[in-house]
Protein backbone atom coordinates (compact mmCIF):
# COMPACT_ATOMS: atom_id res chain seq x y z
CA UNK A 1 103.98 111.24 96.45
CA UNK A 2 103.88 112.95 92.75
CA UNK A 3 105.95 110.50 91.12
CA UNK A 4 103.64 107.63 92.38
CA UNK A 5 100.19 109.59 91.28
CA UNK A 6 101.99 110.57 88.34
CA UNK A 7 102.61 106.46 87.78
CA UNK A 8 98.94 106.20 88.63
CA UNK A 9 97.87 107.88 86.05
CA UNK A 10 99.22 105.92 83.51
CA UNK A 11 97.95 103.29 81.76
CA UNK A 12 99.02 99.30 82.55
CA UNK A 13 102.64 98.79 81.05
CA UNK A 14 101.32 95.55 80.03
CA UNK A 15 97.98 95.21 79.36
CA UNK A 16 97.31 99.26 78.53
CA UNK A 17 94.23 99.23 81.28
CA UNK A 18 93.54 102.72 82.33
CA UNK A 19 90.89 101.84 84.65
CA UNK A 20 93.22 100.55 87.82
CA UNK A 21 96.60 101.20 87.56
CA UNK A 22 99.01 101.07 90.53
CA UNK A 23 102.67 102.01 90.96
CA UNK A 24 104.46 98.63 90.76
CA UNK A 25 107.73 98.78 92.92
CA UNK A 26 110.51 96.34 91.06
CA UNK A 27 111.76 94.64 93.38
CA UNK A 28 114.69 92.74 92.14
CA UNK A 29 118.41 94.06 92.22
CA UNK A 30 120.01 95.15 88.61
CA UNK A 31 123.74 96.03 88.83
CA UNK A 32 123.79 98.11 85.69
CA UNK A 33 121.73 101.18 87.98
CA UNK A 34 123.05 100.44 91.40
CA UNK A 35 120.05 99.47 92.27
CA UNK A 36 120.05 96.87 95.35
CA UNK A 37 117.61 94.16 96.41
CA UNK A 38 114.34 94.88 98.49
CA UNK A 39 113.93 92.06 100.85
CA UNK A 40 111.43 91.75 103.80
CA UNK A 41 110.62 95.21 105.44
CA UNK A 42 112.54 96.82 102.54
CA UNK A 43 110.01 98.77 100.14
CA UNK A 44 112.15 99.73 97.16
CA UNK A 45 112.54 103.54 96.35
CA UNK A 46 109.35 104.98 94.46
CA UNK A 47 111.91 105.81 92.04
CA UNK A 48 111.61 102.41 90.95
CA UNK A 49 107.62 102.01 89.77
CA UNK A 50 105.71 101.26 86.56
CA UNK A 51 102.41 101.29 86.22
CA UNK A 52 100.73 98.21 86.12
CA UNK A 53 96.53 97.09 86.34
CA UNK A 54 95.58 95.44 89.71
CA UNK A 55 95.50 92.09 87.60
CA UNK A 56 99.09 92.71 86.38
CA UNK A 57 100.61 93.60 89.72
CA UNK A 58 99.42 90.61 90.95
CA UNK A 59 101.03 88.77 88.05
CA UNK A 60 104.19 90.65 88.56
CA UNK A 61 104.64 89.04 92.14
CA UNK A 62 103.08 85.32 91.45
CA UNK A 63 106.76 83.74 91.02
CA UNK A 64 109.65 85.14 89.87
CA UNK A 65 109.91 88.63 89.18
CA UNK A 66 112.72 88.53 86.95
CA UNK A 67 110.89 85.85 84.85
CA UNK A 68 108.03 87.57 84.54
CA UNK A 69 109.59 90.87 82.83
CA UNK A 70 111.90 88.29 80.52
CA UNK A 71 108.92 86.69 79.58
CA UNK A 72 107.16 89.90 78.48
CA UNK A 73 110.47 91.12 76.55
CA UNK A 74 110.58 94.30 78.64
CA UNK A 75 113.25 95.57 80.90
CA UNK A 76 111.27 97.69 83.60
CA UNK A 77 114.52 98.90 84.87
CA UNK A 78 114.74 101.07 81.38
CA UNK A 79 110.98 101.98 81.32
């Protein structure tokens, strides 16, 4: 639970809100970390947060996770 109110206490990766920020699980799988897939019931490890505003979060899980970070140009894996 200190890792994600440490996250919390960050400003928005994105949008650099400090007002709302949430720990934002990734979600998607990236072979370069071992890191696997969450699917349905599977909450991926708090390891794997970034902070992001309410609005941003929401953003983050619109469509396609892995177009959403290309589109920004950041790798949250590496955050």
């Amino acid at each position: 639970m200190e890792h994600l109110d440490y996250i919390r206490g960050l400003s928005c990766l994105i949008c650099r809100d400090n007002t709302s920020t949430q720990a934002a699980h990734i979600r998607f799988s990236d072979a370069r970390v071992g890191k696997t897939e969450s699917g349905m019931g599977r909450k991926p490890d708090d390891c794997w947060t970034v902070p992001l505003c309410g609005d941003c979060h929401r953003l983050q899980h619109s469509g396609s996770e892995r177009a959403f970070w290309r589109e920004l140009k950041l790798d949250p894996i590496f955050v």
